[in-house]
C-alpha atoms as a PDB file:
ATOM      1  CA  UNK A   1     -24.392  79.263  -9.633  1.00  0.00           C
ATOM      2  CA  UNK A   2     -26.996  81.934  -8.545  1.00  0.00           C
ATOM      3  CA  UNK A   3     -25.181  85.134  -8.501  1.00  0.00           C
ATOM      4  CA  UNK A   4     -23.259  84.466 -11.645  1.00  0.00           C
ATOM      5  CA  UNK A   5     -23.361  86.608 -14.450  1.00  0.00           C
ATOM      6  CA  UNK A   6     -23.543  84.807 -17.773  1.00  0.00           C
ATOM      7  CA  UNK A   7     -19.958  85.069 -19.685  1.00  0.00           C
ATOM      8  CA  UNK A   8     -18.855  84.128 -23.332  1.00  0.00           C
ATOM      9  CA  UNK A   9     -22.257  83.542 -24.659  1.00  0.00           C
ATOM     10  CA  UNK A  10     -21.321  84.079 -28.051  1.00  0.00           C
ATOM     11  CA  UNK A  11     -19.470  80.630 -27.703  1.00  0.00           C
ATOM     12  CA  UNK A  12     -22.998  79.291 -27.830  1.00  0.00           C
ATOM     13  CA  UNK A  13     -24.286  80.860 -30.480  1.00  0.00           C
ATOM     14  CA  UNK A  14     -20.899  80.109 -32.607  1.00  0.00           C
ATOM     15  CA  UNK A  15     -21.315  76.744 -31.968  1.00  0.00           C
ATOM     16  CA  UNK A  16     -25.278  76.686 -33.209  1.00  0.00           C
ATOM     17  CA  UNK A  17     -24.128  78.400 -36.269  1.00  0.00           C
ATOM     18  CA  UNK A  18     -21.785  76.233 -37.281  1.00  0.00           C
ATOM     19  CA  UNK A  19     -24.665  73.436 -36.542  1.00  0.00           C
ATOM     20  CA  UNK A  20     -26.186  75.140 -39.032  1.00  0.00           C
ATOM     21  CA  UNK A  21     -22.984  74.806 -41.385  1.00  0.00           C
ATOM     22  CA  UNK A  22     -22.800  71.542 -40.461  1.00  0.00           C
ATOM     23  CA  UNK A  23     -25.810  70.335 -41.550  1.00  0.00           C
ATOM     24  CA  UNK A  24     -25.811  71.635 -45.134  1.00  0.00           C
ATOM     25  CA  UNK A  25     -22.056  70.181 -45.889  1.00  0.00           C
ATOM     26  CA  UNK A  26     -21.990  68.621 -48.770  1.00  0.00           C
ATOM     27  CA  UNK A  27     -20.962  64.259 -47.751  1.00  0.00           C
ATOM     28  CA  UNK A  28     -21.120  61.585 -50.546  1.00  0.00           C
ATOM     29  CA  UNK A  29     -24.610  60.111 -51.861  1.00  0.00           C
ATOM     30  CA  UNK A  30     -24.040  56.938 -49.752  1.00  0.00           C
ATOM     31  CA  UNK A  31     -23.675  59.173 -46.459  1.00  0.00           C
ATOM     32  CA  UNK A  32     -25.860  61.468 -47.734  1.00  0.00           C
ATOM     33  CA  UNK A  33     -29.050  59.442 -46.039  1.00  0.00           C
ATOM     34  CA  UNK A  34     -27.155  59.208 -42.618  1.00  0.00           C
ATOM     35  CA  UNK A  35     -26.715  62.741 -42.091  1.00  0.00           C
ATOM     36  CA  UNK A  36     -26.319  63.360 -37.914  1.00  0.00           C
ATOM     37  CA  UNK A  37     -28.957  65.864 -36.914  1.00  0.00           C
ATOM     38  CA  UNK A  38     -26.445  68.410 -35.938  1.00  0.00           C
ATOM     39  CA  UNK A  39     -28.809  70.606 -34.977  1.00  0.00           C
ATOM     40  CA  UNK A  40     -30.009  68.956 -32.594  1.00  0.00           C
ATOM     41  CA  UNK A  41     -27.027  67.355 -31.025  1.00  0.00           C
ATOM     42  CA  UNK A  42     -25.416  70.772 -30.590  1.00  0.00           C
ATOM     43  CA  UNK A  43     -28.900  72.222 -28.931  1.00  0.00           C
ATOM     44  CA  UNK A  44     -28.905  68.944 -26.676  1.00  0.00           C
ATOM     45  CA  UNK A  45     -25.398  69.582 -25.089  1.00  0.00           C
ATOM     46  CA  UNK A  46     -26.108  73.235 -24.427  1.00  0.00           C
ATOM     47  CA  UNK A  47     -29.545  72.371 -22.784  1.00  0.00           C
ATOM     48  CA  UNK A  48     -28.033  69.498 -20.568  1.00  0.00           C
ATOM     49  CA  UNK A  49     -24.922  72.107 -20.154  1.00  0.00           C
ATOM     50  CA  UNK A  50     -26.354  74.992 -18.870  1.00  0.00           C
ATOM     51  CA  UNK A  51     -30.669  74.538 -19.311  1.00  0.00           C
ATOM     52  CA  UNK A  52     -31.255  77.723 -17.243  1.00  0.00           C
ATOM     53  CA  UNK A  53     -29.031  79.625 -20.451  1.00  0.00           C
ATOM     54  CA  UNK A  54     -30.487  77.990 -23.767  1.00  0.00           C
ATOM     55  CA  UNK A  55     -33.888  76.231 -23.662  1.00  0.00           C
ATOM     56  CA  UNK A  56     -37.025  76.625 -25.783  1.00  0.00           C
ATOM     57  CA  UNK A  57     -36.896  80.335 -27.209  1.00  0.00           C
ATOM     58  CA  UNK A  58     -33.166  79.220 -28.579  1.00  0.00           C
ATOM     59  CA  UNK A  59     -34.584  76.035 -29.934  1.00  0.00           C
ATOM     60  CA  UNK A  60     -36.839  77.846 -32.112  1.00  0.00           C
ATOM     61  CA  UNK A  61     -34.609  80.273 -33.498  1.00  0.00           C
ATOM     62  CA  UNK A  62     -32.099  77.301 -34.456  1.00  0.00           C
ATOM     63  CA  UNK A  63     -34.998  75.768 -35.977  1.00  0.00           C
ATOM     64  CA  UNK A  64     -36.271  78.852 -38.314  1.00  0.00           C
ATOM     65  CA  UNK A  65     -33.034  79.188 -39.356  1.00  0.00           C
ATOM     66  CA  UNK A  66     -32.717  75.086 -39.860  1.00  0.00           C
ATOM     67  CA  UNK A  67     -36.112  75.960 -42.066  1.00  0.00           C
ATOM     68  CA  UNK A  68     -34.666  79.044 -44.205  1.00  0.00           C
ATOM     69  CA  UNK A  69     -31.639  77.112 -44.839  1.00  0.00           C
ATOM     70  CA  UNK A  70     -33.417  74.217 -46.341  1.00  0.00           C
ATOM     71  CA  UNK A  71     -36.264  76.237 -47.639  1.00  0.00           C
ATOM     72  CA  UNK A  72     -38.538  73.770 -46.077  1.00  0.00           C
ATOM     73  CA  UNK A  73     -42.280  74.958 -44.343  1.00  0.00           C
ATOM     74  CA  UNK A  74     -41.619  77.568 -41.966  1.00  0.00           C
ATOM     75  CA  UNK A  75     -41.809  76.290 -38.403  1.00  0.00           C
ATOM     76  CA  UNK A  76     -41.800  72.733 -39.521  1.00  0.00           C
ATOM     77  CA  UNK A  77     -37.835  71.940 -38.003  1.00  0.00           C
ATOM     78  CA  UNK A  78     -38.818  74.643 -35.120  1.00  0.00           C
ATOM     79  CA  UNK A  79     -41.151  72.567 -33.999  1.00  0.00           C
ATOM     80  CA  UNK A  80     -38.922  69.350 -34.127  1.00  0.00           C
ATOM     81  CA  UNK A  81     -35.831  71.581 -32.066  1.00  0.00           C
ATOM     82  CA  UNK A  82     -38.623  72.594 -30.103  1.00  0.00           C
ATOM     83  CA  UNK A  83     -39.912  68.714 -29.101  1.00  0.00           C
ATOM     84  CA  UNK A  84     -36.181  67.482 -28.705  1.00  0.00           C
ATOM     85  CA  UNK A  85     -35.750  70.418 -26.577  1.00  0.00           C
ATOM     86  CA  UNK A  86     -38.497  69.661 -24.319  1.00  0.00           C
ATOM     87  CA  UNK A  87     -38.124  66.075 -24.075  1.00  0.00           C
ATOM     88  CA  UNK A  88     -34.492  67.146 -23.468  1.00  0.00           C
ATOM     89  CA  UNK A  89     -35.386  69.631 -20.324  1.00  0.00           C
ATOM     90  CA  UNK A  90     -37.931  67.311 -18.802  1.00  0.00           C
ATOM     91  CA  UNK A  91     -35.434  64.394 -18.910  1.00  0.00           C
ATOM     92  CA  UNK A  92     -32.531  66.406 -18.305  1.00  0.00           C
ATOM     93  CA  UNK A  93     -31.405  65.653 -14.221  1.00  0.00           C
ATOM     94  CA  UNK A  94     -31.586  62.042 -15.154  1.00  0.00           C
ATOM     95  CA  UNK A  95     -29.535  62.566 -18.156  1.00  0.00           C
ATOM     96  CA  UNK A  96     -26.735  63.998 -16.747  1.00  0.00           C
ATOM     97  CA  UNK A  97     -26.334  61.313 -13.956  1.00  0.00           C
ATOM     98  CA  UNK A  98     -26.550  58.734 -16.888  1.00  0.00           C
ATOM     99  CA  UNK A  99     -23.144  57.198 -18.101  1.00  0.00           C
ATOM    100  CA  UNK A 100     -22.274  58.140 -21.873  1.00  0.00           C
ATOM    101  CA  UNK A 101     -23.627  54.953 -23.262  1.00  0.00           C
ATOM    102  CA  UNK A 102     -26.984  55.454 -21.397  1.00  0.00           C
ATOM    103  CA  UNK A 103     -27.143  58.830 -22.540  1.00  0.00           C
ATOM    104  CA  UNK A 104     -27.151  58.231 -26.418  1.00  0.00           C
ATOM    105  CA  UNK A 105     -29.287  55.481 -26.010  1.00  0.00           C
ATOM    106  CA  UNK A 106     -31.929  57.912 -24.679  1.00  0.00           C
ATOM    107  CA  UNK A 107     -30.854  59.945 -26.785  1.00  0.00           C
ATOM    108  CA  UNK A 108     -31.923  57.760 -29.585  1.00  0.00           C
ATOM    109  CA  UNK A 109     -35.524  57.289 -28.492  1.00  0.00           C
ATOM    110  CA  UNK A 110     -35.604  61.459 -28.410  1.00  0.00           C
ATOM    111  CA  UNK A 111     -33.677  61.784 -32.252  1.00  0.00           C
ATOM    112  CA  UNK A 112     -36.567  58.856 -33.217  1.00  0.00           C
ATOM    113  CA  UNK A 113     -38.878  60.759 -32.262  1.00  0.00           C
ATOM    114  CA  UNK A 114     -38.454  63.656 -33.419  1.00  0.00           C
ATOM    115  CA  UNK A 115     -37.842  61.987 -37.184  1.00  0.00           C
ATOM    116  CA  UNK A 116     -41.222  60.217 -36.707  1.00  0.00           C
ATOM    117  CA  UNK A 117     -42.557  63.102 -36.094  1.00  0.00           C
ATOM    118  CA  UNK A 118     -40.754  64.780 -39.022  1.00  0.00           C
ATOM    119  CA  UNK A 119     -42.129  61.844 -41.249  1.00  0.00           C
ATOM    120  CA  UNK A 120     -45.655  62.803 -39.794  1.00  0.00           C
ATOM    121  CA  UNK A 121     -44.978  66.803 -40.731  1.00  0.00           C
ATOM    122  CA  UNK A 122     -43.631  65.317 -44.560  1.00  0.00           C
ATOM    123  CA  UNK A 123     -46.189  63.043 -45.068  1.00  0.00           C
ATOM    124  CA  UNK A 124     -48.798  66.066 -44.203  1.00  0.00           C
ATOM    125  CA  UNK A 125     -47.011  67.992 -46.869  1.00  0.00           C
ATOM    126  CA  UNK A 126     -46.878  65.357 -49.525  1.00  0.00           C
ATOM    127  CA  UNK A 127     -43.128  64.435 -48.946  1.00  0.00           C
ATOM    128  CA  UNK A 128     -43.160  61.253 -47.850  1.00  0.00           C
ATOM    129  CA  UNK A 129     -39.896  59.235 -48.167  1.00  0.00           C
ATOM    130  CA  UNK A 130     -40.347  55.639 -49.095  1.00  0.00           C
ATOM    131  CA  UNK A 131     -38.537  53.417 -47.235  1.00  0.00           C
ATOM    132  CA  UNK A 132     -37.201  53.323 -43.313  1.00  0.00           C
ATOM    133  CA  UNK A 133     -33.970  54.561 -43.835  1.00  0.00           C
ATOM    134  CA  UNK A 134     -35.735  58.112 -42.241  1.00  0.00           C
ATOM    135  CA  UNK A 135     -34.557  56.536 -38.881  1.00  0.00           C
ATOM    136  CA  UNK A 136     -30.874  56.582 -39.950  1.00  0.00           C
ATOM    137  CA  UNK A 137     -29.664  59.987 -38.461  1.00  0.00           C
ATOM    138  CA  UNK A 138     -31.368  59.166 -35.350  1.00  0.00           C
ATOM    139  CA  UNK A 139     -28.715  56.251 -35.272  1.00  0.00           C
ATOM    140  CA  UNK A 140     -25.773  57.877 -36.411  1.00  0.00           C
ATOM    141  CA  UNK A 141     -26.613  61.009 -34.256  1.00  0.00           C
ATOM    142  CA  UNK A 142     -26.977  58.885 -31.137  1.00  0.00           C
ATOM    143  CA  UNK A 143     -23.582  57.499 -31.898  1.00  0.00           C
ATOM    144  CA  UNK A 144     -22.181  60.717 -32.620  1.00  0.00           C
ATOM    145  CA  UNK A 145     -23.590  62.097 -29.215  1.00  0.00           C
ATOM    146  CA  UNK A 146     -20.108  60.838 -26.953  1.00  0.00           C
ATOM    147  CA  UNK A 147     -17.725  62.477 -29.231  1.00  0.00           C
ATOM    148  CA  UNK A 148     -19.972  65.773 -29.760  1.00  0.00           C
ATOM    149  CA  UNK A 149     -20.400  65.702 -25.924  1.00  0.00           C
ATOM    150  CA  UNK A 150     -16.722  65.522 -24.955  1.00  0.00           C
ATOM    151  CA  UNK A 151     -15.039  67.908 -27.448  1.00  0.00           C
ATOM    152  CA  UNK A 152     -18.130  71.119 -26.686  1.00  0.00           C
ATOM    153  CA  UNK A 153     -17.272  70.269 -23.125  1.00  0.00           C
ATOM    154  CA  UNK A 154     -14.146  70.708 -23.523  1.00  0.00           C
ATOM    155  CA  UNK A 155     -14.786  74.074 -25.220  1.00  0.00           C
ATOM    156  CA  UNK A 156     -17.119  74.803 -22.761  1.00  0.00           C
ATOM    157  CA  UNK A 157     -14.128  74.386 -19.574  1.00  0.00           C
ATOM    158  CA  UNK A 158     -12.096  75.981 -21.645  1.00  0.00           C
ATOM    159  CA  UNK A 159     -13.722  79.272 -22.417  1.00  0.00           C
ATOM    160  CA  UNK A 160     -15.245  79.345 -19.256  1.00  0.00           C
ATOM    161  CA  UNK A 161     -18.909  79.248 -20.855  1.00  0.00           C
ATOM    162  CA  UNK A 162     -21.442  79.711 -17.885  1.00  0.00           C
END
């Protein structure tokens, strides 16, 4: 890999925006509380992918945008990218030896984190939900994490992203 020079980054970026696109869809009220962190499950792939290409800097830029978009406190979802990002990097050569199954169940712990965290950051602000059902994308995101995996690494071969 050293000597490489970085091609079709935009593929990354393209992917993080529609993340972005992604997570403001409209879905009916029942899904409407399950809604996958897309997000961060796009930022995850890319930092097990290719950590030495997106890391903290890009996790922070998703994550202002993530706040503009839902008008939320400014640095409030950076700082959640920026946690699943770490916890992402520091975990990340065990991660990628991990079968699929392994991998969204860590993946889980990380997601329920970072929404106990965001429950910290709402209840700071006066936003509190009331029930448990906060925990819910965490679920569905860790579920989501096999499919999301296989079809950007499939882009990813395809367009030759390094």
């Amino acid at each position: 890999m050293i000597g490489l020079r970085p091609r079709n980054g935009w593929v990354i970026w393209f992917s993080l925006a529609l993340a972005l696109l992604l997570s403001v869809a409209p879905l009916p009220d029942f899904m409407e509380v399950g809604r996958p962190l897309w997000p961060a499950l796009i930022l995850t792939y890319w930092v097990l992918a290719l950590p030495h290409r997106v890391g903290m800097t890009t996790a922070w830029l998703l994550g202002v945008g993530v706040d503009v978009l839902y008008g939320t406190l400014l640095g409030q979802n950076a700082l959640i990218l920026t946690l699943i990002t770490f916890l992402v990097l520091s975990l990340h050569q065990r991660l990628r030896m991990f079968p699929m199954w392994q991998q969204s169940l860590v993946l889980l712990v990380v997601f329920g984190l970072a929404q106990l965290v965001q429950l910290w950051l709402n209840a700071l602000t006066g936003n509190r939900p009331p029930t448990l059902a906060f925990v819910l994308p965490a679920l569905v995101s860790a579920l989501l994490w096999p499919w999301v995996s296989v079809a950007l690494r499939g882009v990813q071969k395809r367009l030759n992203v390094n």
